[in-house]
C-alpha atoms as a PDB file:
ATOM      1  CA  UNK A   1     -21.999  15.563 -87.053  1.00  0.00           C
ATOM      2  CA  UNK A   2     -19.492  16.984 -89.635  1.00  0.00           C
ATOM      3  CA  UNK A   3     -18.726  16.190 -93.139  1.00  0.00           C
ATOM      4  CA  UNK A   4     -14.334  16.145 -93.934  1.00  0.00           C
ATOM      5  CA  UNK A   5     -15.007  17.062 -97.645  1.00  0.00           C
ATOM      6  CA  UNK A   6     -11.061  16.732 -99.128  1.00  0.00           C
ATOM      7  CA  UNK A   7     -10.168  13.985 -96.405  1.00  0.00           C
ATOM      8  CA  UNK A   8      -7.070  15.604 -95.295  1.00  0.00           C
ATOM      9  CA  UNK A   9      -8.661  18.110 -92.953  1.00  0.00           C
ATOM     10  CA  UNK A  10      -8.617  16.563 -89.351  1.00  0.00           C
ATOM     11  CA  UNK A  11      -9.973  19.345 -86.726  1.00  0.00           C
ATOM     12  CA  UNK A  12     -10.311  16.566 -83.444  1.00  0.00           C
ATOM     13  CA  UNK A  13     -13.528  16.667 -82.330  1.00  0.00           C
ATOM     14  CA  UNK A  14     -15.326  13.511 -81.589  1.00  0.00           C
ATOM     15  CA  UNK A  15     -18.901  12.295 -83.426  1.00  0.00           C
ATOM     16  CA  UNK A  16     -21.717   9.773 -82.794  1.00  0.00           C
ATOM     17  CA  UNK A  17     -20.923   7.691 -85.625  1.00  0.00           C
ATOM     18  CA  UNK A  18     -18.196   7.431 -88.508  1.00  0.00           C
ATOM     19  CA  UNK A  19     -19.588   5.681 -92.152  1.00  0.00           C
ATOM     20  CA  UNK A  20     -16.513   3.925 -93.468  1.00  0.00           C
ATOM     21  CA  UNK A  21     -17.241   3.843 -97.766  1.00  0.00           C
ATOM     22  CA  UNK A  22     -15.736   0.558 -99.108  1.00  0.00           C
ATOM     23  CA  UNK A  23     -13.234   0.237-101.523  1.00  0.00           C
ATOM     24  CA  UNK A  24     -11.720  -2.740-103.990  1.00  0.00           C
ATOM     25  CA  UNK A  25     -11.491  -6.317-102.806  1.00  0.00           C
ATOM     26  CA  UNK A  26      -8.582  -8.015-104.964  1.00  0.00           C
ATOM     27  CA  UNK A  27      -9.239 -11.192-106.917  1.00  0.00           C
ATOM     28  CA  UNK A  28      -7.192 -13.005-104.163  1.00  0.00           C
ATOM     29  CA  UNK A  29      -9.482 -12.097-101.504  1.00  0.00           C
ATOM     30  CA  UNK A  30      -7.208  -9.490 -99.959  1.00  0.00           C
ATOM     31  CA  UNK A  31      -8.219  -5.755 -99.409  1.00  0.00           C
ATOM     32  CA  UNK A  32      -6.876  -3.063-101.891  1.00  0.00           C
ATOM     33  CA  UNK A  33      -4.517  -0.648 -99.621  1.00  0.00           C
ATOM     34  CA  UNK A  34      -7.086   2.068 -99.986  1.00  0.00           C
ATOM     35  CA  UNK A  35     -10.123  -0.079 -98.168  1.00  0.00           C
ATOM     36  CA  UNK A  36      -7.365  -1.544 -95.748  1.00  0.00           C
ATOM     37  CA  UNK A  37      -6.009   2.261 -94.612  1.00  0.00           C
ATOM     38  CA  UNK A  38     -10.118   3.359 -94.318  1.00  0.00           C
ATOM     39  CA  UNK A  39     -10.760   0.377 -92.032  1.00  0.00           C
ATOM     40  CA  UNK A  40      -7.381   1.097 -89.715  1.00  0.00           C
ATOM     41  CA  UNK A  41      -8.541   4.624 -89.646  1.00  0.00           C
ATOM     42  CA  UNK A  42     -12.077   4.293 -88.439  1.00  0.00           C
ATOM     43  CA  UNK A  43     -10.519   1.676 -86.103  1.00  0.00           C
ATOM     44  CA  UNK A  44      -7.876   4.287 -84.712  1.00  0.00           C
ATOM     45  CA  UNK A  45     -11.045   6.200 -84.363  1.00  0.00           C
ATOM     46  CA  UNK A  46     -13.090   4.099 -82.176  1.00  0.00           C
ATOM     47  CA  UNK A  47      -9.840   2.990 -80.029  1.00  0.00           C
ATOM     48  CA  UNK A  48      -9.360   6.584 -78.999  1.00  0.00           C
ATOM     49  CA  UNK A  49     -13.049   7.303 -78.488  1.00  0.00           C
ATOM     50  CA  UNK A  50     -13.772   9.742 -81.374  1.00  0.00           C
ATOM     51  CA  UNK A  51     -16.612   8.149 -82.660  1.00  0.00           C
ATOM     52  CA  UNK A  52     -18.908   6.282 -80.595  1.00  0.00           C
ATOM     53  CA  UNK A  53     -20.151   3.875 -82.995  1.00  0.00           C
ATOM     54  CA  UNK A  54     -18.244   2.376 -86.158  1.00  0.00           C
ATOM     55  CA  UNK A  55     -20.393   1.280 -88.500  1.00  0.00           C
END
């Protein structure tokens, strides 16, 4: 496991698991860009096999 303190730093290896931390939920029911950007992320994660679990 490793921790990506600033969340720019990106060195490629792969991990058993990735944690995506929520974010705002607008009053309309729609996700705030932030929580919609973490949630594509972890996705592009899993689709190219970096993590093995997405949780």
């Amino acid at each position: 496991m490793y921790i990506i303190i600033d969340g720019v730093a990106d060195s490629g290896q792969k991990a058993d698991l990735a944690v995506i931390l929520g974010s705002k939920v607008n009053e309309n029911g729609t996700l705030s860009e932030r929580l919609q950007k973490r949630l594509e992320t972890g996705i592009d994660l899993y689709k190219n096999r970096r993590i093995k679990i997405f949780w």
